[in-house]
N, C-alpha and C. Protein backbone atom coordinates (compact mmCIF):
# COMPACT_ATOMS: atom_id res chain seq x y z
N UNK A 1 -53.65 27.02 16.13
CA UNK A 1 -54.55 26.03 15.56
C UNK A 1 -55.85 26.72 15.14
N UNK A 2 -56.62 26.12 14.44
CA UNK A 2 -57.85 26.69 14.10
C UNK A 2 -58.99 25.09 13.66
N UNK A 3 -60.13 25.87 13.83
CA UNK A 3 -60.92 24.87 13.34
C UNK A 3 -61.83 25.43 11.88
N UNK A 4 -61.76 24.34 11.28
CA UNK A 4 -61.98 24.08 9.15
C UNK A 4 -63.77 23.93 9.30
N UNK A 5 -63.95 24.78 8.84
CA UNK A 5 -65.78 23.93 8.50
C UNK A 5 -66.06 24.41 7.00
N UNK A 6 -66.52 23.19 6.23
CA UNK A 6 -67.25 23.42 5.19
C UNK A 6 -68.55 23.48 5.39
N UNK A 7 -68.89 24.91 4.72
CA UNK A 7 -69.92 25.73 4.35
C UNK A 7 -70.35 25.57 3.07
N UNK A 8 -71.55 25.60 2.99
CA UNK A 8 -72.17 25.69 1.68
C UNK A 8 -73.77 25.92 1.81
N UNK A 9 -74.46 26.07 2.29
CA UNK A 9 -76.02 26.73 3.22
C UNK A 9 -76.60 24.92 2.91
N UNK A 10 -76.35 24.07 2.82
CA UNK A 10 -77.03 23.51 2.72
C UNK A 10 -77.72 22.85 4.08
N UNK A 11 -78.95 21.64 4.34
CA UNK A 11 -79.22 21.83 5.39
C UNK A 11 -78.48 21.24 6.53
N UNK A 12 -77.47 20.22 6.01
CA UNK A 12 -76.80 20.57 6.93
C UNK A 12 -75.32 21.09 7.54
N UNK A 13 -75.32 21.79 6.92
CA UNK A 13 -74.55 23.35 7.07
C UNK A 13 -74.48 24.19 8.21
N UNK A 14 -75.91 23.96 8.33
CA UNK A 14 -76.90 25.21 9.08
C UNK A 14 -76.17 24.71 10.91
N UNK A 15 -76.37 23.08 11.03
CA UNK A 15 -76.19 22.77 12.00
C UNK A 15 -74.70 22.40 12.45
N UNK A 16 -74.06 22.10 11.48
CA UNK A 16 -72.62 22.41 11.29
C UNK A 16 -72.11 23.52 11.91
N UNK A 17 -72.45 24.42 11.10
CA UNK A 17 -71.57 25.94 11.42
C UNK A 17 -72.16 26.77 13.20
N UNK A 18 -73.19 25.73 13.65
CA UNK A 18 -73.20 25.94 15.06
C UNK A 18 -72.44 25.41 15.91
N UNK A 19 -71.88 24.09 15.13
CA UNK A 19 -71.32 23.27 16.21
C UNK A 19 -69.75 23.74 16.35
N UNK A 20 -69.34 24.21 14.54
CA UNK A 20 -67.90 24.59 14.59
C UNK A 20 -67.91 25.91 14.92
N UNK A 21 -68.83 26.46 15.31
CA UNK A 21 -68.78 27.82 16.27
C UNK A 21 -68.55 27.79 17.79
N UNK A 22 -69.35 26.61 18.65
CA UNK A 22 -69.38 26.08 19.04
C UNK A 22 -67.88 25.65 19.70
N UNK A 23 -67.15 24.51 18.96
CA UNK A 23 -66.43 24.13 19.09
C UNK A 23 -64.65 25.68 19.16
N UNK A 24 -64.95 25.57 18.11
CA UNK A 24 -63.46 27.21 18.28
C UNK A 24 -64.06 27.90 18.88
N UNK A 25 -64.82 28.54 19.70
CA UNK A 25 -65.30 29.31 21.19
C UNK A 25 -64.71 28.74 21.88
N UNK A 26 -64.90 27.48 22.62
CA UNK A 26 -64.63 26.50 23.22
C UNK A 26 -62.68 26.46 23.26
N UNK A 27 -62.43 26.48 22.53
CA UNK A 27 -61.15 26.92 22.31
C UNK A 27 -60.11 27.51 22.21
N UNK A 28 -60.80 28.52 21.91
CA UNK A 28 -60.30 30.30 21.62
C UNK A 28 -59.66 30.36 20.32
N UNK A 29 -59.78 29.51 19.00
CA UNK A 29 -59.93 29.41 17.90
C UNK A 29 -60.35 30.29 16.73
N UNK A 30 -59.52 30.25 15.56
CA UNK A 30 -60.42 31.12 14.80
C UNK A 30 -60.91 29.91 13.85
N UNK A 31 -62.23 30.46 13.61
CA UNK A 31 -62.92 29.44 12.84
C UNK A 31 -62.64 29.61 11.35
N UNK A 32 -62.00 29.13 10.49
CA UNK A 32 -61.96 29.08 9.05
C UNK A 32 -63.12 28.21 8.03
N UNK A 33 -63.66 29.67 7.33
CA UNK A 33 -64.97 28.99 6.92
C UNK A 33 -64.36 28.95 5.15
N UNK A 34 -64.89 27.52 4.62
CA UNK A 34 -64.09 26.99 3.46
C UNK A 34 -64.95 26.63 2.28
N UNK A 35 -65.27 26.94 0.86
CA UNK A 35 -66.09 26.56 0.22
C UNK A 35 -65.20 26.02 -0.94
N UNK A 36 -65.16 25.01 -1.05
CA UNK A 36 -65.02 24.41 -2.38
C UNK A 36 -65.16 24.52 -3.73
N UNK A 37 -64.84 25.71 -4.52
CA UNK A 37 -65.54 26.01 -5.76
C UNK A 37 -64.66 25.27 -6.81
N UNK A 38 -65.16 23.78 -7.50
CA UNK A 38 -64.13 23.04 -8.08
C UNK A 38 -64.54 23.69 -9.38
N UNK A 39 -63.80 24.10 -10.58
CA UNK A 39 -64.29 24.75 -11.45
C UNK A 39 -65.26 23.60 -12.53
N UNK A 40 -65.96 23.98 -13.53
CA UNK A 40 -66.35 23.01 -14.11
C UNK A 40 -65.34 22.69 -15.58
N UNK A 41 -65.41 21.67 -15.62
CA UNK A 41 -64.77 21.23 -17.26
C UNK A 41 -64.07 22.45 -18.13
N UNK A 42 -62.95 22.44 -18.68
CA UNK A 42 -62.49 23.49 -19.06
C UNK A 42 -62.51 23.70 -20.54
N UNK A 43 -63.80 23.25 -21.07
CA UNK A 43 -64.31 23.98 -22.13
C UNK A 43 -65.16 24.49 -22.28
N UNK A 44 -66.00 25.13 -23.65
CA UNK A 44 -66.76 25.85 -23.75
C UNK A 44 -67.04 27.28 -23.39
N UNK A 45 -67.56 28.01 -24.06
CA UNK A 45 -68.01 29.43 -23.65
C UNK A 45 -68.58 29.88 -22.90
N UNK A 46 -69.06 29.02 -22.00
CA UNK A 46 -70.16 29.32 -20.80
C UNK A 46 -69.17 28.80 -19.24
N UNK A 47 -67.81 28.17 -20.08
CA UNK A 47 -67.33 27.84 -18.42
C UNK A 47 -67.18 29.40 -17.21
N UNK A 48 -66.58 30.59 -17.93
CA UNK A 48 -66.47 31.54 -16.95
C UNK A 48 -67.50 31.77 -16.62
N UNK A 49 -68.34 32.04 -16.64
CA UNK A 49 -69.50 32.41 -16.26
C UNK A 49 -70.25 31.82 -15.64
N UNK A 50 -70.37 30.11 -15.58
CA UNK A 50 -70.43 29.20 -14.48
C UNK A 50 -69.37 29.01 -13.39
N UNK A 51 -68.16 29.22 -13.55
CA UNK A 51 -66.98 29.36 -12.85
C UNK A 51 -67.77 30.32 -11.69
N UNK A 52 -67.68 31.98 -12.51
CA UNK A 52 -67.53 32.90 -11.63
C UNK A 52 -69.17 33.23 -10.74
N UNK A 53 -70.13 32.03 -11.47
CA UNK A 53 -71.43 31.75 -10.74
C UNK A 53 -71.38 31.25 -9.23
N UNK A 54 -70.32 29.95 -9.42
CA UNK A 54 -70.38 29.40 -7.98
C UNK A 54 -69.33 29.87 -7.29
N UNK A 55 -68.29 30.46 -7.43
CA UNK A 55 -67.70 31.61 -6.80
C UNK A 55 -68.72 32.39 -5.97
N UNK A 56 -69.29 33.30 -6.54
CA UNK A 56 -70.05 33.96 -5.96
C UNK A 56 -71.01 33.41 -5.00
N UNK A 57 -71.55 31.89 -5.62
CA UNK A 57 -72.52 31.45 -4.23
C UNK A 57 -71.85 31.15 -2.94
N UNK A 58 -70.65 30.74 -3.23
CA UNK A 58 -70.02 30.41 -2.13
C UNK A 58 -69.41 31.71 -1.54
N UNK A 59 -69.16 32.89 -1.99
CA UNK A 59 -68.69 33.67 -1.02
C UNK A 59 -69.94 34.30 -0.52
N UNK A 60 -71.43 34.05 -0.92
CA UNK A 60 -72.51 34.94 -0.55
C UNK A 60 -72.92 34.29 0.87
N UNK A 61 -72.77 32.60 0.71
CA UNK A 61 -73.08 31.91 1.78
C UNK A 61 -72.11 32.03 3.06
N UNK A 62 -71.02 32.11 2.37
CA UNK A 62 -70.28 32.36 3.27
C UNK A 62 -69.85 33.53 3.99
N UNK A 63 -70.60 34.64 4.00
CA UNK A 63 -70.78 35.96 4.51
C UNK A 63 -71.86 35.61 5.46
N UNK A 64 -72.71 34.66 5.05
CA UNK A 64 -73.89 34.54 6.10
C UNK A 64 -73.32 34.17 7.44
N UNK A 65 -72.14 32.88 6.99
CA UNK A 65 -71.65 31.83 8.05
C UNK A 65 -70.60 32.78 9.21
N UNK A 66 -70.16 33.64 8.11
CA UNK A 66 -69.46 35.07 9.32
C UNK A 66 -69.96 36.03 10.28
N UNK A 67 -71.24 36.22 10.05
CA UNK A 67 -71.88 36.98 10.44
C UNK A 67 -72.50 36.11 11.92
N UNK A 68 -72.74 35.03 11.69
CA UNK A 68 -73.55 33.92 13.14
C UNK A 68 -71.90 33.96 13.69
N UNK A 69 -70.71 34.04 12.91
CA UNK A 69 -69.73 33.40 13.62
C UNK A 69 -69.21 34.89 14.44
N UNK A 70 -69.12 36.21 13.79
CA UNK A 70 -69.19 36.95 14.59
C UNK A 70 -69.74 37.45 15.77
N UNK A 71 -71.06 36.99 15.92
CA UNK A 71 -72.24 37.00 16.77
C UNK A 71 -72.00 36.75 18.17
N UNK A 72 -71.03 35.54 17.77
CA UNK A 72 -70.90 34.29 19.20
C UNK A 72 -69.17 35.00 19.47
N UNK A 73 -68.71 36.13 18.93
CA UNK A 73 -66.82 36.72 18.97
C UNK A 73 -65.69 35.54 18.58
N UNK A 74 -66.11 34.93 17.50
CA UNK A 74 -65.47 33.84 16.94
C UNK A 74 -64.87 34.69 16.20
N UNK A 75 -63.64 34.74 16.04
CA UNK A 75 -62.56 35.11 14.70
C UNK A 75 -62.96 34.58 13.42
N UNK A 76 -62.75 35.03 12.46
CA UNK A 76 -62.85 33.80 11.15
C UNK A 76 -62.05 34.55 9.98
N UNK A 77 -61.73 33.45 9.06
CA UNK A 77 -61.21 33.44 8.12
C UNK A 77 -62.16 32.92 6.65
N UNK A 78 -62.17 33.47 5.80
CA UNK A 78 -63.17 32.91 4.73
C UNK A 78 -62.07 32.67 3.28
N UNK A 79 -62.63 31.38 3.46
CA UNK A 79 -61.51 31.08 1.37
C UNK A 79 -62.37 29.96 1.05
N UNK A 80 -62.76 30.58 -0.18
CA UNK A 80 -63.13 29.88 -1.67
C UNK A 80 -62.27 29.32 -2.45
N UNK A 81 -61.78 28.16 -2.02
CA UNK A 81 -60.76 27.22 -3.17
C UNK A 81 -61.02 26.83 -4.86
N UNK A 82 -60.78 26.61 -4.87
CA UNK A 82 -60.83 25.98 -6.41
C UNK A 82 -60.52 24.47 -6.25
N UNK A 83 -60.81 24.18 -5.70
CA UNK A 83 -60.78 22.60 -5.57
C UNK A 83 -62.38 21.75 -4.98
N UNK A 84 -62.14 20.42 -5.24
CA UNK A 84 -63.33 19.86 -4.73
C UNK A 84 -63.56 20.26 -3.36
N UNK A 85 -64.88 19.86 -3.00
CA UNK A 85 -65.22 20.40 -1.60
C UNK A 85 -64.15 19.96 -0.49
N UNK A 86 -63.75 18.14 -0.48
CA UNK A 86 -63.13 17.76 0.23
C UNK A 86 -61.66 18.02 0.25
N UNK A 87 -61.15 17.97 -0.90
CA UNK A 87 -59.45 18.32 -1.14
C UNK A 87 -59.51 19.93 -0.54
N UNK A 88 -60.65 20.68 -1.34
CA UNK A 88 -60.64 21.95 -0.59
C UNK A 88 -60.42 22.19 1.08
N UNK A 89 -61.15 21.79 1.80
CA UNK A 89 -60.91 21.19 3.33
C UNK A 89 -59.83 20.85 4.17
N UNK A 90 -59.13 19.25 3.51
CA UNK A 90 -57.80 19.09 3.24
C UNK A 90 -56.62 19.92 3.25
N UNK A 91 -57.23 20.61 2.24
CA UNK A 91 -55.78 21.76 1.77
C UNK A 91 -55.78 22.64 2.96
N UNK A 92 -56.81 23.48 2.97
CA UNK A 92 -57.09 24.39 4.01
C UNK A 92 -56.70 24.24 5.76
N UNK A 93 -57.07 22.80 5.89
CA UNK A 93 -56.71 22.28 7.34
C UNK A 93 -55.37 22.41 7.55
N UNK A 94 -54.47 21.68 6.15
CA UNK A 94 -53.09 21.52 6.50
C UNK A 94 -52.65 23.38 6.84
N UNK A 95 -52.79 23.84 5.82
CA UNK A 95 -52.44 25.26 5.72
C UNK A 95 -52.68 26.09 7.32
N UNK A 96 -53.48 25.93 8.23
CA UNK A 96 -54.06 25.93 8.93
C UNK A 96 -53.96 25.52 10.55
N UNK A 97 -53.67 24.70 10.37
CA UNK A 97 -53.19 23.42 11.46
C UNK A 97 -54.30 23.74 12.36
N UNK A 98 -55.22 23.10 11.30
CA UNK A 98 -56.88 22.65 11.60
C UNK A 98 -56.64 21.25 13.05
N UNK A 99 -57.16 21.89 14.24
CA UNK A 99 -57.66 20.76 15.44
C UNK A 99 -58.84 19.73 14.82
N UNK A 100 -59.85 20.37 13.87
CA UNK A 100 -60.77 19.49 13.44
C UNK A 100 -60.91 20.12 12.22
N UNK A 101 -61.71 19.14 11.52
CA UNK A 101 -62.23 19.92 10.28
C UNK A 101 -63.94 19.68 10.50
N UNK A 102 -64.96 20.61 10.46
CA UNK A 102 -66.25 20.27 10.60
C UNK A 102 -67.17 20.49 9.01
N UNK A 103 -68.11 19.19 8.94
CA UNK A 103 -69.09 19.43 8.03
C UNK A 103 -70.27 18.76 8.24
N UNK A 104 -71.13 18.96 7.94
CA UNK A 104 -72.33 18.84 7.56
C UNK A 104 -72.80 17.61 7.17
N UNK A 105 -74.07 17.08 7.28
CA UNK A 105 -74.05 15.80 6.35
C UNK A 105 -75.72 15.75 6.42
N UNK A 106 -76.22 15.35 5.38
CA UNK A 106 -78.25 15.90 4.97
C UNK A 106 -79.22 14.73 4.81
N UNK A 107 -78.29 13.44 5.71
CA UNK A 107 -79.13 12.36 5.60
C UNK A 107 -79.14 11.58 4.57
N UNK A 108 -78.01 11.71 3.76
CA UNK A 108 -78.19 10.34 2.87
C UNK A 108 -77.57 8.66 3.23
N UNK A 109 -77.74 8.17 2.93
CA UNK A 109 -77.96 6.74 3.04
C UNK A 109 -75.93 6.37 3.03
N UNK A 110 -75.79 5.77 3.98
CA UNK A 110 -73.85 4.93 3.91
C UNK A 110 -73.64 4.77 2.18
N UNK A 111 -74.38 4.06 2.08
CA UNK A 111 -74.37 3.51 0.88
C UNK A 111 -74.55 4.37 -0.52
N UNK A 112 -75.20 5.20 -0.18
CA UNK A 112 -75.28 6.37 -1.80
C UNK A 112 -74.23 7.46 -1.35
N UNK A 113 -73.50 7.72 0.06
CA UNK A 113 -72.40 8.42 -0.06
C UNK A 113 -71.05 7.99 -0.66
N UNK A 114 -71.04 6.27 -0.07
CA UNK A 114 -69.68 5.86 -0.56
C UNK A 114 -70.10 5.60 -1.69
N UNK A 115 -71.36 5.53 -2.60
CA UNK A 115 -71.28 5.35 -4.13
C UNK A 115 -70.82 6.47 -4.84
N UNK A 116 -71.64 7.60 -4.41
CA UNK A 116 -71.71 8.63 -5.17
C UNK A 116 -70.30 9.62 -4.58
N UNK A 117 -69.83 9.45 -3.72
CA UNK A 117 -68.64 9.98 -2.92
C UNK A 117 -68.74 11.80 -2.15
N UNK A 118 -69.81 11.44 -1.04
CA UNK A 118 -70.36 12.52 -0.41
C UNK A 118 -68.80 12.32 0.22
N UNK A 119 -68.86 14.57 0.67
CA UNK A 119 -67.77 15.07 0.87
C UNK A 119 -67.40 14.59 2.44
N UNK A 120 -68.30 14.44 3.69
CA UNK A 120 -68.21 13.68 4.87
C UNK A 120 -67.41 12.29 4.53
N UNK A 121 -68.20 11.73 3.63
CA UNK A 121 -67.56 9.97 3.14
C UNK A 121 -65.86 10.13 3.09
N UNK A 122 -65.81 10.83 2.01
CA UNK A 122 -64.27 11.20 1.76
C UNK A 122 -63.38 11.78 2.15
N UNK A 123 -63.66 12.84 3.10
CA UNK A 123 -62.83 13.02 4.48
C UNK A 123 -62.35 12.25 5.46
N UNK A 124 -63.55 11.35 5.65
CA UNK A 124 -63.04 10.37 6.84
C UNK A 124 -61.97 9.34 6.30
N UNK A 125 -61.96 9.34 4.76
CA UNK A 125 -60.96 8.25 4.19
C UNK A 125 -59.69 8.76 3.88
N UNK A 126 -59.77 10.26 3.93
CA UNK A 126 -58.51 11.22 3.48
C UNK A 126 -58.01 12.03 4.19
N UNK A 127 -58.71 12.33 5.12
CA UNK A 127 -57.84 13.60 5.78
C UNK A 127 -57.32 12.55 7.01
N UNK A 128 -56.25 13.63 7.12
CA UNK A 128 -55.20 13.03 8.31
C UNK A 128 -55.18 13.73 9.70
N UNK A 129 -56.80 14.60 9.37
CA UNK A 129 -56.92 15.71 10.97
C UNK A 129 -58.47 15.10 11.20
N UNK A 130 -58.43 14.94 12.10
CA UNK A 130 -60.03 14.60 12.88
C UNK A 130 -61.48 15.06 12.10
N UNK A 131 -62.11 14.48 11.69
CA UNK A 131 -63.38 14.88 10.98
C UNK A 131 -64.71 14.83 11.95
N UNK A 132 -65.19 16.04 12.02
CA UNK A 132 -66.76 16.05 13.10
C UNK A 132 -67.54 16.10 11.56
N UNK A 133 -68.65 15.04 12.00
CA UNK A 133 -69.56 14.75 10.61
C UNK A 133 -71.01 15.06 11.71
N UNK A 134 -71.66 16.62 11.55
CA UNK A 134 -72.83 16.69 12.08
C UNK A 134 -74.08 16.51 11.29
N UNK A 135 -74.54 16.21 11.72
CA UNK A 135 -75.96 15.41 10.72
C UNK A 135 -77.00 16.52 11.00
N UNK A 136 -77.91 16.99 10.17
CA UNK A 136 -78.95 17.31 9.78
C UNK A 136 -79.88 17.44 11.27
N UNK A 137 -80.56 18.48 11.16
CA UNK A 137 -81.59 18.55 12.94
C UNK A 137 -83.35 17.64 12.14
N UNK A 138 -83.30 17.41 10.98
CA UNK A 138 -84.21 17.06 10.58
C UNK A 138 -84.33 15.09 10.84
């Protein structure tokens, strides 16, 4: 088994990737750290280059999230999907046989997540493995 956390530095990320460190310690787990890079629209001349933009943020952040996870002798695994953040997650858990999947969440409002369809919101409606939704230290 392993435990799934989406990464992405945001703030709450930060408190996330303690808890799913945290948590696979606790376990003897390897932690699989997961970034979502959904590509953008598949036209125009500027898509590779925005493509291979957030590629890169996500594997830069996610070198950070290895390095705290090494710290604590957490195993890990790092993949940049090509899918939305949440299907990304999803996919990864099944692949995986994710005990939890962990993410982050930065204080927005019930109501502007299920409008706007924050990636916490849509996990809890889609995935079929346990979702830890850690909130923000702010």
């Amino acid at each position: 088994m392993s435990v799934v956390l989406g990464y992405d530095e945001s703030p709450g990320a930060a408190r996330a990737l303690r808890a799913a460190i945290e948590v696979a310690s606790a376990f003897g787990e390897r932690l699989v750290l997961v970034y979502g890079a959904a590509p953008p629209g598949p036209t125009g001349e500027e898509y590779h280059a925005h493509y291979d933009a957030i590629r890169q943020a996500g594997r830069t952040g996610l070198e950070r999230a290895v390095t705290a996870a090494e710290a604590a002798e957490v195993p890990t695994t790092v993949e940049v999907i090509d899918l939305s953040p949440a299907q990304a997650l999803i996919e990864a858990a099944s692949r995986h046989a994710a005990r939890v999947i962990v993410v982050g969440s930065w204080g927005e409002s019930p109501m502007r997540g299920a409008l706007l369809g924050s990636t916490p919101h849509k996990l809890l409606h889609l995935s079929t493995v346990p979702v830890l939704c850690v909130p923000t230290e702010e």
